[in-house]
C-alpha atoms as a PDB file:
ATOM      1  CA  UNK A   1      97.328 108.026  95.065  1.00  0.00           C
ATOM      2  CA  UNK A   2      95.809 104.792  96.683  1.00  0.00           C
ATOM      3  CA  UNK A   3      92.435 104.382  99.192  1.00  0.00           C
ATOM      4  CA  UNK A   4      91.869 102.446 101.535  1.00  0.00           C
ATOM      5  CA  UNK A   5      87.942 102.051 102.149  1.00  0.00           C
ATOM      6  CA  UNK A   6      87.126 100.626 105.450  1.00  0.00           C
ATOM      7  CA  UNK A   7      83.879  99.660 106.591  1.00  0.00           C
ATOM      8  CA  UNK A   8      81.761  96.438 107.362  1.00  0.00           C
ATOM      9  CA  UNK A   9      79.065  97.522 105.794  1.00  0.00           C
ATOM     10  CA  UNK A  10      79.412  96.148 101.128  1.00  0.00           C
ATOM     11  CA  UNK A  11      76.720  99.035 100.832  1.00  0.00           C
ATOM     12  CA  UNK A  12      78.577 102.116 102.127  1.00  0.00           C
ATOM     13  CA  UNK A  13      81.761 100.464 100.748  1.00  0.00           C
ATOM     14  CA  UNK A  14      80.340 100.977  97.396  1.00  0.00           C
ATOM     15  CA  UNK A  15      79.241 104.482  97.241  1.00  0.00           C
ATOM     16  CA  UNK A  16      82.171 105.954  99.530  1.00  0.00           C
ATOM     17  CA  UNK A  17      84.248 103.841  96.267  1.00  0.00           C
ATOM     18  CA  UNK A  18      81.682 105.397  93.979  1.00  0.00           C
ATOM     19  CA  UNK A  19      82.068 109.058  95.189  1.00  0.00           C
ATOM     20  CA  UNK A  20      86.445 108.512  95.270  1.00  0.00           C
ATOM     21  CA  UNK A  21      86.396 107.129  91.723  1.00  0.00           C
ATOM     22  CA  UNK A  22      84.249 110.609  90.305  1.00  0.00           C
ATOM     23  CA  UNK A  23      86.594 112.793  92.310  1.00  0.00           C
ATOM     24  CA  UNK A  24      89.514 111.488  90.320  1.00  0.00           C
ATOM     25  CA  UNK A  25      90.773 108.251  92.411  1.00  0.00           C
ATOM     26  CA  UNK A  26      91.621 104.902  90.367  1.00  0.00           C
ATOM     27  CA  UNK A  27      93.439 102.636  93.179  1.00  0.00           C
ATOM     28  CA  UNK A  28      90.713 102.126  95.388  1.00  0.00           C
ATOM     29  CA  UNK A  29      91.473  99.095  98.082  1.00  0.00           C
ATOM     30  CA  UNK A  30      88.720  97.406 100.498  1.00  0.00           C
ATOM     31  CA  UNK A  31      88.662  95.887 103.811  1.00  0.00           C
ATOM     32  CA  UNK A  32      85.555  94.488 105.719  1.00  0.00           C
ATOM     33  CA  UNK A  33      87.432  95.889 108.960  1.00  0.00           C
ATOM     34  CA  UNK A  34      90.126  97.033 110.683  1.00  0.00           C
ATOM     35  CA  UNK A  35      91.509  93.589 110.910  1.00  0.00           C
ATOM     36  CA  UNK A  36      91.458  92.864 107.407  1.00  0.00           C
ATOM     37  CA  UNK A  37      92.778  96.678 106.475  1.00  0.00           C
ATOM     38  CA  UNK A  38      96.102  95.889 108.344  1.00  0.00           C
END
């Protein structure tokens, strides 16, 4: 299953990517904002 991590902050990007990855998720996407996510 693919994420989509959304946030403007790099910092909470990474651990909300962090915390996905241990639970078992390995196509993680990133946006800055909801601009970029669409």
């Amino acid at each position: 299953m693919k994420m989509l991590v959304v946030d403007d902050s790099p910092t909470m990007r990474r651990i909300v990517v962090q915390m996905l990855k241990r639970i078992g998720y390995s196509h993680i996407l990133e946006a800055n904002d909801g601009r970029e996510a669409l």
